[in-house]
Each structure stands twice: as structure tokens, then as C-alpha cells.
PDB file of N, CA and C in Angstrom:
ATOM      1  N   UNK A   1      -9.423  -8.259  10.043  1.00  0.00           N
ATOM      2  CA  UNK A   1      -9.133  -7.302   9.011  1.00  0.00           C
ATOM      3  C   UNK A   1      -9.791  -7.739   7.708  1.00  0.00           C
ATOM      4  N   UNK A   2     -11.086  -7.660   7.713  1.00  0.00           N
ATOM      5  CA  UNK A   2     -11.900  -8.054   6.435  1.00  0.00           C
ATOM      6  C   UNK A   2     -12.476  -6.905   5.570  1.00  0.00           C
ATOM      7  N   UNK A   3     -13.269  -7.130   4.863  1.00  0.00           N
ATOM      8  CA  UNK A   3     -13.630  -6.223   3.800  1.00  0.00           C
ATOM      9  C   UNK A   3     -14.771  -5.067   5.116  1.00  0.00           C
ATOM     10  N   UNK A   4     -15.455  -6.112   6.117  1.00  0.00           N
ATOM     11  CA  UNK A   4     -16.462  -5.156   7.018  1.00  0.00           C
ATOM     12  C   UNK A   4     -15.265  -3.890   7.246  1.00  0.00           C
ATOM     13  N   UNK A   5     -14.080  -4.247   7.587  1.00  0.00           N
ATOM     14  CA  UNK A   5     -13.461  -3.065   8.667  1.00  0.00           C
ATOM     15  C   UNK A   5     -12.794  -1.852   7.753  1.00  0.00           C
ATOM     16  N   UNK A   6     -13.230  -1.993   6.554  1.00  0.00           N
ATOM     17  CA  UNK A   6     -12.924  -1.076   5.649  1.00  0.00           C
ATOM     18  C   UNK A   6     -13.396   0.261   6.122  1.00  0.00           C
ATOM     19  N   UNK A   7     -12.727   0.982   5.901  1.00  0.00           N
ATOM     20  CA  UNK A   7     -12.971   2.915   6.257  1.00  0.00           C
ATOM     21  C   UNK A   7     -13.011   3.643   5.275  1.00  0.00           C
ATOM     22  N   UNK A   8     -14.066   4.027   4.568  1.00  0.00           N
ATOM     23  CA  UNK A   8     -14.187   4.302   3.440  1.00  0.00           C
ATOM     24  C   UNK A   8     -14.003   5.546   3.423  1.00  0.00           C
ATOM     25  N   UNK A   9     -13.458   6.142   4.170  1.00  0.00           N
ATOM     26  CA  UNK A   9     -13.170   7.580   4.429  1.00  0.00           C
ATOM     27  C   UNK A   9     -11.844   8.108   4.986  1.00  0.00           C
ATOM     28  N   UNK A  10     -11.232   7.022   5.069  1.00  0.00           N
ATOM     29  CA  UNK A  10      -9.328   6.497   4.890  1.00  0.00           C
ATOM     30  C   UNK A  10      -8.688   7.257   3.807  1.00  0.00           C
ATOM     31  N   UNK A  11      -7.977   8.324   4.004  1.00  0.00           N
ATOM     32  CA  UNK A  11      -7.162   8.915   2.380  1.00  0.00           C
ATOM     33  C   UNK A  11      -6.566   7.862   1.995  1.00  0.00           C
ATOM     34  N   UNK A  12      -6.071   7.164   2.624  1.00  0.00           N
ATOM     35  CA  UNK A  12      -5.058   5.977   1.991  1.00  0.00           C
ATOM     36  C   UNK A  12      -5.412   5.570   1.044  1.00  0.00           C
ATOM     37  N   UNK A  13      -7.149   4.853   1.087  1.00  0.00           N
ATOM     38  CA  UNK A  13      -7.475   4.472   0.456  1.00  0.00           C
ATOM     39  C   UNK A  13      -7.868   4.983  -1.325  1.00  0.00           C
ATOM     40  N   UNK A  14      -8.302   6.353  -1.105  1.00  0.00           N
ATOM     41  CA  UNK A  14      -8.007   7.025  -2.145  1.00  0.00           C
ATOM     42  C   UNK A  14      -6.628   6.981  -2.682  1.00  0.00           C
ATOM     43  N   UNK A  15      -5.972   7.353  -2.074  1.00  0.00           N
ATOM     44  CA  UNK A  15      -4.271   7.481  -2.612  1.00  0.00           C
ATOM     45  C   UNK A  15      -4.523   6.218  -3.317  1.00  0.00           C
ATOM     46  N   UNK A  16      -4.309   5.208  -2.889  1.00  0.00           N
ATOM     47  CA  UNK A  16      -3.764   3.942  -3.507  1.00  0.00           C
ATOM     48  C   UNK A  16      -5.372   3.430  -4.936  1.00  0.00           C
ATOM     49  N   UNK A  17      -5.665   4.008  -4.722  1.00  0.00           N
ATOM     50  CA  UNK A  17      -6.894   3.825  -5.964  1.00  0.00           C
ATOM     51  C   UNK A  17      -6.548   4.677  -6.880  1.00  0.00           C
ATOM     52  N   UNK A  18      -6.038   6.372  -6.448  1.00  0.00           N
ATOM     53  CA  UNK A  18      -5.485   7.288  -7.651  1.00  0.00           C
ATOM     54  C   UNK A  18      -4.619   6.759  -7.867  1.00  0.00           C
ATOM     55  N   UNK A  19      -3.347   5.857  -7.577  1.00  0.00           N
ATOM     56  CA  UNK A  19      -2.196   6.036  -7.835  1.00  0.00           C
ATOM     57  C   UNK A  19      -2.008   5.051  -8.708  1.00  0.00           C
ATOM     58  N   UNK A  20      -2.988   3.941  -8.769  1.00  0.00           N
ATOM     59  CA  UNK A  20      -2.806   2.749  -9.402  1.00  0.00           C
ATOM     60  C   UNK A  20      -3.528   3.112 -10.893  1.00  0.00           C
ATOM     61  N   UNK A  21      -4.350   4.522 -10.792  1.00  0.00           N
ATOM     62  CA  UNK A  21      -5.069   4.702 -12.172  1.00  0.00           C
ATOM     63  C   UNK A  21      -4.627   5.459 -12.986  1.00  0.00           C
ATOM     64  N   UNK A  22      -3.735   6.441 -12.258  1.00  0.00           N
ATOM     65  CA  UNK A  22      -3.129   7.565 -13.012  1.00  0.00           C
ATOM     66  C   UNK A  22      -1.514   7.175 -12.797  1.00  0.00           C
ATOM     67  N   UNK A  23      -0.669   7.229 -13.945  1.00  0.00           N
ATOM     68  CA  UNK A  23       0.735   6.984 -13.838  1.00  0.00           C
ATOM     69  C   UNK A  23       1.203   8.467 -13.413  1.00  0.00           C
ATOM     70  N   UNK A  24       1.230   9.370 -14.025  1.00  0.00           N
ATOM     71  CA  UNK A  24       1.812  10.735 -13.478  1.00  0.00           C
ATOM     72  C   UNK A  24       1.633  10.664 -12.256  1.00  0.00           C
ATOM     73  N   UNK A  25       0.876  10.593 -11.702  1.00  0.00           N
ATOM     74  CA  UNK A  25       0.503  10.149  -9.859  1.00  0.00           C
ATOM     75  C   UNK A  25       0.941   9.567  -9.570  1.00  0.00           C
ATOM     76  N   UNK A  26       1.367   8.330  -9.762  1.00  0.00           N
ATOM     77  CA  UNK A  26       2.275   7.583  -9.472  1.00  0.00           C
ATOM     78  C   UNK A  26       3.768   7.616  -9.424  1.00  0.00           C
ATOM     79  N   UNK A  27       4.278   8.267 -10.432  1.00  0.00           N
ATOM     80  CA  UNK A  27       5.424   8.897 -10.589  1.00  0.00           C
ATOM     81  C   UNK A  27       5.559   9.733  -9.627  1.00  0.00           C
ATOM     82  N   UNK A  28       5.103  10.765  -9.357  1.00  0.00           N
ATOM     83  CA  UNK A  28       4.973  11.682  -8.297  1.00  0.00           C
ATOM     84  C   UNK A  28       5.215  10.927  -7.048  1.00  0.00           C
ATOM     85  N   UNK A  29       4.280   9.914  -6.523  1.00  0.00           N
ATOM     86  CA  UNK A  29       4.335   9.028  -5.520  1.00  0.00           C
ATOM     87  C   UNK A  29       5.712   8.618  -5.528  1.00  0.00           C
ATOM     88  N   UNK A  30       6.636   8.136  -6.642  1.00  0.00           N
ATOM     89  CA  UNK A  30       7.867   7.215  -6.925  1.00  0.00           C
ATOM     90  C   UNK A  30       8.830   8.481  -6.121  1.00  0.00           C
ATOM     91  N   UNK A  31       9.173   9.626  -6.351  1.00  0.00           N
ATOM     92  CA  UNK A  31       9.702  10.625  -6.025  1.00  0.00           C
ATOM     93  C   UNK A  31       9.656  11.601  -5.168  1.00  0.00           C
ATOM     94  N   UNK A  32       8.416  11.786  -4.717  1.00  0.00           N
ATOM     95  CA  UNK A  32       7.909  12.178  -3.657  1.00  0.00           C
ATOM     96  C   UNK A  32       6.917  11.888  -2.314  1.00  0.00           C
ATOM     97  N   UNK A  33       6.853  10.668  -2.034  1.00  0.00           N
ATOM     98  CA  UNK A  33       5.677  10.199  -1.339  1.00  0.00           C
ATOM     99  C   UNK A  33       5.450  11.007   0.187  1.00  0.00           C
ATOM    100  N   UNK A  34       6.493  11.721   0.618  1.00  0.00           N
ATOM    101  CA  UNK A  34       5.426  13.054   1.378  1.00  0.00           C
ATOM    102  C   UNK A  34       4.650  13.616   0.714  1.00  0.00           C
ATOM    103  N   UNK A  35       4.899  14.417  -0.521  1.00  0.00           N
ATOM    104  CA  UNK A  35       4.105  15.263  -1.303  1.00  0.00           C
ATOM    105  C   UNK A  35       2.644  14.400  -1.687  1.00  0.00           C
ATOM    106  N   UNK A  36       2.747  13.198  -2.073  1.00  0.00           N
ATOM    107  CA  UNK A  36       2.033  12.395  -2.288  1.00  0.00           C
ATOM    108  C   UNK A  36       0.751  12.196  -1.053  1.00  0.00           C
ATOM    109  N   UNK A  37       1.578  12.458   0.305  1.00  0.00           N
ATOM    110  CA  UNK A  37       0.788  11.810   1.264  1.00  0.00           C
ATOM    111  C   UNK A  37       0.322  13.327   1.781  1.00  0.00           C
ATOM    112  N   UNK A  38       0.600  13.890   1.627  1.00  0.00           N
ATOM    113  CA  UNK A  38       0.260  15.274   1.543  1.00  0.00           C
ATOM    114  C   UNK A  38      -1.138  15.795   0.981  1.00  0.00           C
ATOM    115  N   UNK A  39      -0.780  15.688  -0.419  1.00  0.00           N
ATOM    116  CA  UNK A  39      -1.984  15.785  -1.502  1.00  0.00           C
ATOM    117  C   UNK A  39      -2.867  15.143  -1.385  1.00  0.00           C
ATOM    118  N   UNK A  40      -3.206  13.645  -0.570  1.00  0.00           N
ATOM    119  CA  UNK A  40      -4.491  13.110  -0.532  1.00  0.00           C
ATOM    120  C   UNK A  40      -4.785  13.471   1.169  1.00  0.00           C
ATOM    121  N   UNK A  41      -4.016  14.116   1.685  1.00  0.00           N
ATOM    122  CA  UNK A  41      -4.768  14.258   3.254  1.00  0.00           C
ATOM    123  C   UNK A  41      -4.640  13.200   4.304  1.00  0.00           C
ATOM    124  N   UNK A  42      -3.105  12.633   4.302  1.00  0.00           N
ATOM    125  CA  UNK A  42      -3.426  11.635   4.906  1.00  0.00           C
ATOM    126  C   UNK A  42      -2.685  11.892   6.377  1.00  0.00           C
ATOM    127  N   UNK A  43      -3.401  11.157   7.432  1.00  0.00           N
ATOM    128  CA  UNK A  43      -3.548  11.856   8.541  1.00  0.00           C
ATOM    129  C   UNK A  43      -1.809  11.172   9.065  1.00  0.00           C
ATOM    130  N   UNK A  44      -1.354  11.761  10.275  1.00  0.00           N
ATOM    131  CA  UNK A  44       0.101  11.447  10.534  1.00  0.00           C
ATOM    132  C   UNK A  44       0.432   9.779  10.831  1.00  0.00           C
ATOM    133  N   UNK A  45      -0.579   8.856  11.405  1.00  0.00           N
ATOM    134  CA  UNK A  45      -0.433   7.525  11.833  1.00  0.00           C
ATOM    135  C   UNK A  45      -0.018   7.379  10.296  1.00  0.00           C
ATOM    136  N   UNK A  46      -1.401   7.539   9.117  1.00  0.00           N
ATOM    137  CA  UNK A  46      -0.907   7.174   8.041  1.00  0.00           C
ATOM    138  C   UNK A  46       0.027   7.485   7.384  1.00  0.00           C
ATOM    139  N   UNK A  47       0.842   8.054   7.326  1.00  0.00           N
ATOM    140  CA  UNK A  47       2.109   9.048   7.002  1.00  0.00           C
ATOM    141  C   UNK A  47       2.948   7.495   7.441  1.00  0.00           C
ATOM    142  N   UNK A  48       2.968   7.556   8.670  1.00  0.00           N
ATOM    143  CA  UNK A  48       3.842   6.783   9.127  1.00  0.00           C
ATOM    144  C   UNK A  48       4.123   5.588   9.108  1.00  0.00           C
ATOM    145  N   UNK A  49       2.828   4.967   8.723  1.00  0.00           N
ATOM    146  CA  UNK A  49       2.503   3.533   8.051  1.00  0.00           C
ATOM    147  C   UNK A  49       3.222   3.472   6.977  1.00  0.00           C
ATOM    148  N   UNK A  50       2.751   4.148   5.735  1.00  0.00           N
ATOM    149  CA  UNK A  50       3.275   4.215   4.694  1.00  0.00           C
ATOM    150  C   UNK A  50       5.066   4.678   4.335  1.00  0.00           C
ATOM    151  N   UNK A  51       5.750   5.725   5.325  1.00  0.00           N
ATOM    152  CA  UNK A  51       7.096   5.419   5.566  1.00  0.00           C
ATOM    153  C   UNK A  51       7.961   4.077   5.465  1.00  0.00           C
ATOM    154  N   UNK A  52       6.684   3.335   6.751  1.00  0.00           N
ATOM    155  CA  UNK A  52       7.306   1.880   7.183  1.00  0.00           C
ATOM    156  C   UNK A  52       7.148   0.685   6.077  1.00  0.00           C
ATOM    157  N   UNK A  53       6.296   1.310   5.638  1.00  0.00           N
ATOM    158  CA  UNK A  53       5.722   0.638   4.361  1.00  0.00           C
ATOM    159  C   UNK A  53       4.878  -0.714   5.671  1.00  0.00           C
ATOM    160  N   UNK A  54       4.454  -0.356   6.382  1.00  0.00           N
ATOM    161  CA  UNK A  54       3.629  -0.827   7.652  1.00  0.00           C
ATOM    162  C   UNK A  54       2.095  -1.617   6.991  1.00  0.00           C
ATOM    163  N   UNK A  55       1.740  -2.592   5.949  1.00  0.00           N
ATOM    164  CA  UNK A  55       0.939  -3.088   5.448  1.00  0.00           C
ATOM    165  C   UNK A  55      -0.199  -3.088   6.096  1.00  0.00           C
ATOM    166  N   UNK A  56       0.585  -4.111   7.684  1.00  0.00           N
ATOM    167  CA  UNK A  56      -0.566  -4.624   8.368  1.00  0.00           C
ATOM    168  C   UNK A  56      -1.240  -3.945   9.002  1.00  0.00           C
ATOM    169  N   UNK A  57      -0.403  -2.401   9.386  1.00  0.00           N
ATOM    170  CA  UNK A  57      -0.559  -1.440  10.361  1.00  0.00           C
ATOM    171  C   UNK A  57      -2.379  -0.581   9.264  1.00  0.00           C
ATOM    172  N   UNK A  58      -1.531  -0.439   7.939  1.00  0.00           N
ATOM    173  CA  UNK A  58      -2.876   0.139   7.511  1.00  0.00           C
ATOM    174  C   UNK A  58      -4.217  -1.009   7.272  1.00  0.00           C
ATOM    175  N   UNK A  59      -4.076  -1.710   6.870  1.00  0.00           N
ATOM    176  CA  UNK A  59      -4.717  -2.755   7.180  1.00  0.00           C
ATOM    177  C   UNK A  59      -6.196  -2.547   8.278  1.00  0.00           C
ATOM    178  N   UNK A  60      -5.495  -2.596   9.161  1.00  0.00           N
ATOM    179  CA  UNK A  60      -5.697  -2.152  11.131  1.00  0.00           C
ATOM    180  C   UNK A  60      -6.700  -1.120  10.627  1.00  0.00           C
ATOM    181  N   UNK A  61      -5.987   0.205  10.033  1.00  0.00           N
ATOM    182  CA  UNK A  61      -6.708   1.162   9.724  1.00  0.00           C
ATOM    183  C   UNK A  61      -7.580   1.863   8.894  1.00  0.00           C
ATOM    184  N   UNK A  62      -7.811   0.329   8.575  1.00  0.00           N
ATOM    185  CA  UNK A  62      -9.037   0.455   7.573  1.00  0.00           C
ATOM    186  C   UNK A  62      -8.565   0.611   6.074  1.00  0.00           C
ATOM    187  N   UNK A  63      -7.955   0.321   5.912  1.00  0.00           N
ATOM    188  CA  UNK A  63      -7.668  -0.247   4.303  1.00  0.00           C
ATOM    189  C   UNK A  63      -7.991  -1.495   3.465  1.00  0.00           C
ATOM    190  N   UNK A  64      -8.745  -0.894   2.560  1.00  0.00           N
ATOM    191  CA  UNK A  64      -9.616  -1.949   1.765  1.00  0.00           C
ATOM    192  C   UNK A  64      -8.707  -3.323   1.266  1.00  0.00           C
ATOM    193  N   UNK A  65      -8.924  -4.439   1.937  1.00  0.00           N
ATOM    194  CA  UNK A  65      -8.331  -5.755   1.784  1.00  0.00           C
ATOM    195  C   UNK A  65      -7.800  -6.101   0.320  1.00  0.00           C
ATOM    196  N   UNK A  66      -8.382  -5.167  -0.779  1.00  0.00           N
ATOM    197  CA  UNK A  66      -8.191  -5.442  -1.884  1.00  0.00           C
ATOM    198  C   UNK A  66      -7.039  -4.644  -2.473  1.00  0.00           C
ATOM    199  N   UNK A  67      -6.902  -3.471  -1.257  1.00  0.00           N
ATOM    200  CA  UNK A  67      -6.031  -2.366  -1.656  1.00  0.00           C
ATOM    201  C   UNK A  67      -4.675  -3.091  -1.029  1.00  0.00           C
ATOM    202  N   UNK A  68      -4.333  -3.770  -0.105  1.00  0.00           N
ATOM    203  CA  UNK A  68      -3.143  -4.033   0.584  1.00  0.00           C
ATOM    204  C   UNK A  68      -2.229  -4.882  -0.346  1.00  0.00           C
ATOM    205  N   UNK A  69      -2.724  -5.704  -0.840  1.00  0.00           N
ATOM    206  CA  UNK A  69      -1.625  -6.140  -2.196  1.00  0.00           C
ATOM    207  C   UNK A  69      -0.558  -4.854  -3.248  1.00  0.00           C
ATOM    208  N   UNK A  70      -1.737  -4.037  -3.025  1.00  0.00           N
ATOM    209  CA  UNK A  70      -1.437  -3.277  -4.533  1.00  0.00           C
ATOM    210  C   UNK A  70      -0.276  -2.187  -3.431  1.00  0.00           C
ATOM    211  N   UNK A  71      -0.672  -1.922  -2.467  1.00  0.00           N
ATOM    212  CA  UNK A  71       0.491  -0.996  -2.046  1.00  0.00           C
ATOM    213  C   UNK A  71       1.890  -1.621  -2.119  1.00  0.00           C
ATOM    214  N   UNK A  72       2.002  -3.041  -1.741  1.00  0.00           N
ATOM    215  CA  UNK A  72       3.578  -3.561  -2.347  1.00  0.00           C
ATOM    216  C   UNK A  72       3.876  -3.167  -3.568  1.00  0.00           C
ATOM    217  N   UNK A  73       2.729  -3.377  -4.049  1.00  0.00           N
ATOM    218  CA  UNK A  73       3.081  -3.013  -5.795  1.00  0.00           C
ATOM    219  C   UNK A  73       3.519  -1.686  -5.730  1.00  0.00           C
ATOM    220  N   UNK A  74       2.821  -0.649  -5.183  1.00  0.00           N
ATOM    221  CA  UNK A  74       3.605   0.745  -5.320  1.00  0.00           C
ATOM    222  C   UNK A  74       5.017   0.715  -5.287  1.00  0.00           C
ATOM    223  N   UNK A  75       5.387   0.167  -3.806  1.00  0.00           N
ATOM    224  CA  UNK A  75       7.039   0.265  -3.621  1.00  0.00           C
ATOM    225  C   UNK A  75       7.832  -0.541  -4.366  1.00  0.00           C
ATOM    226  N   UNK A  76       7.002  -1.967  -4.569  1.00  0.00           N
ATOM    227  CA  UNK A  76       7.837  -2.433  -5.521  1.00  0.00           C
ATOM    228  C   UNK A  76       7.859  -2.933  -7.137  1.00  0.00           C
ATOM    229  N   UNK A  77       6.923  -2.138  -7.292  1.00  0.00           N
ATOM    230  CA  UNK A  77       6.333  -2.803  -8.761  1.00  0.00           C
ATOM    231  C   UNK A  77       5.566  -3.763  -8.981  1.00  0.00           C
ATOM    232  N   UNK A  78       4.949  -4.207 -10.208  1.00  0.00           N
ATOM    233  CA  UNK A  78       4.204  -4.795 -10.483  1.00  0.00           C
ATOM    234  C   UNK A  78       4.256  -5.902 -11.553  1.00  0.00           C
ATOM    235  N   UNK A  79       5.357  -5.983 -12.123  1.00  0.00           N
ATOM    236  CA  UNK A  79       5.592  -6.027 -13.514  1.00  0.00           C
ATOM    237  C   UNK A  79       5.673  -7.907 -13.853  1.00  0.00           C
ATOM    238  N   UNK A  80       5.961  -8.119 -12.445  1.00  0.00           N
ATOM    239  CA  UNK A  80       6.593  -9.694 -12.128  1.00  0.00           C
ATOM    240  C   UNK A  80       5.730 -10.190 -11.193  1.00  0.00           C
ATOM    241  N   UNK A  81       4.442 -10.219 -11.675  1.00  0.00           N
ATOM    242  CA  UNK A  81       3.251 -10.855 -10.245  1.00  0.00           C
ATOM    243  C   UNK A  81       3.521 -12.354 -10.002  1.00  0.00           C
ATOM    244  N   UNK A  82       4.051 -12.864  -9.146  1.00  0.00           N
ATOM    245  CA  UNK A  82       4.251 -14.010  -9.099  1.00  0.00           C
ATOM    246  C   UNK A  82       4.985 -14.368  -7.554  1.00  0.00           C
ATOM    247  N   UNK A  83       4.395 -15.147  -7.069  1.00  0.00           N
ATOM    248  CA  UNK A  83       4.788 -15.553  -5.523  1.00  0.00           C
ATOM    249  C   UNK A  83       5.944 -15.170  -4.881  1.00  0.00           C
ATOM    250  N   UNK A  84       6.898 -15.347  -5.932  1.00  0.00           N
ATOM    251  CA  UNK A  84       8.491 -14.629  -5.648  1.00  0.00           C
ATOM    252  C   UNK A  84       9.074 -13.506  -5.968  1.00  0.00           C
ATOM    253  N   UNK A  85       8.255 -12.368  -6.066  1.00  0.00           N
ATOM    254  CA  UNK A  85       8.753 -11.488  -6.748  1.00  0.00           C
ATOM    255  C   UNK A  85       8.950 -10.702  -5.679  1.00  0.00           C
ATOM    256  N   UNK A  86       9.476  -9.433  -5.706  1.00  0.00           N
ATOM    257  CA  UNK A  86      10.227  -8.088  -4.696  1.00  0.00           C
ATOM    258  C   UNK A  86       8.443  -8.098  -3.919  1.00  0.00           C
ATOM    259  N   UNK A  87       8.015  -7.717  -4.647  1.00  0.00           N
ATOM    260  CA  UNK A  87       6.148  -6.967  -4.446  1.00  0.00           C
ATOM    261  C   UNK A  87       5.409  -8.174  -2.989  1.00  0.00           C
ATOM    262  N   UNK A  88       5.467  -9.285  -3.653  1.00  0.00           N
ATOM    263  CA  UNK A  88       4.968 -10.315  -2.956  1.00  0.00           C
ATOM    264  C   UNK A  88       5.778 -10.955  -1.653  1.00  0.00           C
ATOM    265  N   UNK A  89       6.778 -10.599  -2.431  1.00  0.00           N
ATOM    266  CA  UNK A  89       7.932 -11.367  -0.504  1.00  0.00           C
ATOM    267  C   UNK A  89       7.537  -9.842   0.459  1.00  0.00           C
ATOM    268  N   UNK A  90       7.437  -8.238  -0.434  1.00  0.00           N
ATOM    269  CA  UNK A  90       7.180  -7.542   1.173  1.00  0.00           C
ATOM    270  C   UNK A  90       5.912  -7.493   1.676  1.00  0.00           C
ATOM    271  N   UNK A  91       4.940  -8.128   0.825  1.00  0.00           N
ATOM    272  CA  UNK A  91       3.421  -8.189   1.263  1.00  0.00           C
ATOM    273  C   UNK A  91       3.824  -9.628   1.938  1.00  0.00           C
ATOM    274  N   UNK A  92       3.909 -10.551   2.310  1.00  0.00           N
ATOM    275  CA  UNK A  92       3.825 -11.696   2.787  1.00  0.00           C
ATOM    276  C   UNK A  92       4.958 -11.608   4.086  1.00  0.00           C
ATOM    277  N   UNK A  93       6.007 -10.391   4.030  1.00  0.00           N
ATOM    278  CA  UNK A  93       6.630  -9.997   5.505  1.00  0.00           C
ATOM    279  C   UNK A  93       5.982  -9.025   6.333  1.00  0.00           C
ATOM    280  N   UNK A  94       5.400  -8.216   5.581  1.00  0.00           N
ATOM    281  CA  UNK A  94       4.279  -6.869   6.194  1.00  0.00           C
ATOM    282  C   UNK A  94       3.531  -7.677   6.704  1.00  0.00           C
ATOM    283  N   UNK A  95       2.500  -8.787   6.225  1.00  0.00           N
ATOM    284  CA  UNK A  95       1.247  -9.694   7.052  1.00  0.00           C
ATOM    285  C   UNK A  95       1.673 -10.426   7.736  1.00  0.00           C
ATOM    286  N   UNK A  96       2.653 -10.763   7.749  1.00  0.00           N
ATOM    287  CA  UNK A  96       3.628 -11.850   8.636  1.00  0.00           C
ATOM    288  C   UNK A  96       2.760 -13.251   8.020  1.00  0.00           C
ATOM    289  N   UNK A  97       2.996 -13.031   6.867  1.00  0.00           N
ATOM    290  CA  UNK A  97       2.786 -14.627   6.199  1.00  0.00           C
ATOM    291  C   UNK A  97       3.798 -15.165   5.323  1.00  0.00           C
ATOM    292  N   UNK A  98       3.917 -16.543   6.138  1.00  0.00           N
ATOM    293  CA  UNK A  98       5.273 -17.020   5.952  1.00  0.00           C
ATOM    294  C   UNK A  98       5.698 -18.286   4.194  1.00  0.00           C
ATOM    295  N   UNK A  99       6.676 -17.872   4.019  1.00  0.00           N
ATOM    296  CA  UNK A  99       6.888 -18.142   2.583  1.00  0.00           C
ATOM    297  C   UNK A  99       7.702 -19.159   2.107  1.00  0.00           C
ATOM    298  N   UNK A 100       7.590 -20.654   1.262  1.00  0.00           N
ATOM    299  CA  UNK A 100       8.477 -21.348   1.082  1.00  0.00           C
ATOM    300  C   UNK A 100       8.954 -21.079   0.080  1.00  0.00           C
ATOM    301  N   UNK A 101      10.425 -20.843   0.364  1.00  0.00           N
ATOM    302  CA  UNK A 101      11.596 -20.699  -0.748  1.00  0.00           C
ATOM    303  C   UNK A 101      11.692 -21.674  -1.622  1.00  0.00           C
ATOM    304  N   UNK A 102      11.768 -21.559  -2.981  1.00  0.00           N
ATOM    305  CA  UNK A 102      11.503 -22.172  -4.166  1.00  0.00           C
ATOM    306  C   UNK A 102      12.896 -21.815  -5.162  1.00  0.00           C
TER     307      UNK A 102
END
């Protein structure tokens, strides 16, 4: 799952590039993320990834390596970047990478 297996033609990947640039979009996303997943076209696997909040699953499906951090950040914010924060413990359970408690 490297930068080669990127799908540059992945809505996801759009989604998560609009959503991180535009806050109203994001908001929208916060409250509605069918509507959200809707509006960028994203096909039903991805629907369902993003339900599960399924990291590794989009990952798999071609999501830009640079983008998979930032989708924790969607669900869980951003505000507290730091090894222990909400954002980073569900990116490091989504990859199944394992974490010493501090």
C-alpha cells in the first residue's frame, strides 16, 4: 500500500482533499457523511469503508498514503496531533499498528 497503488480516480480521494480545504465541507461531512459520500460519487465498497471508518480497507483501494492520516482527522479531529490523541490511536487501530501506552 504505497504511494504506486494510489487511484487517482478514487472519489475518496477527492472527498478527503475537499474536505480538509474547505470547512463548510467539512461541516457538512461532520453531519452528514452520506450526503457527503454522495456528493463526491463515491462508489458503495467506499461508502462502506468510510461507515467503518475502515482505514486500511481504503488504503487497499487506492487511497493516497498521504490521505490516510488525515481521514482520522476527519472523525476525530485534528487539533491535538500527537501520538496519543483520539485521531492517532484510530489510525494506528485501523493499520493495525500497535501502540505503547505512555
Amino acid at each position: 500500500m504505497g504511494i504506486q497503488d494510489t487511484d487517482r480516480t478514487l472519489p475518496s480521494n477527492r472527498m478527503v482533499f475537499e474536505l480538509r480545504r474547505d470547512q463548510e465541507r467539512y461541516q457538512q461531512f461532520q453531519q452528514d457523511i452520506e450526503a457527503s459520500m454522495q456528493h463526491f460519487g463515491l462508489t458503495e465498497p467506499e461508502r462502506q469503508a468510510w461507515r467503518d471508518m475502515d482505514i486500511a480497507g481504503l488504503a487497499r483501494m487506492g487511497v493516497h498514503p498521504y490521505f490516510l492520516p488525515q481521514i482520522s482527522r476527519l472523525f476525530k479531529g485534528g487539533g491535538y496531533n500527537h501520538n496519543t490523541s483520539d485521531a492517532a490511536r484510530l489510525y494506528a487501530e485501523k493499520m493495525g499498528i500497535q501502540q505503547e501506552d505512555k
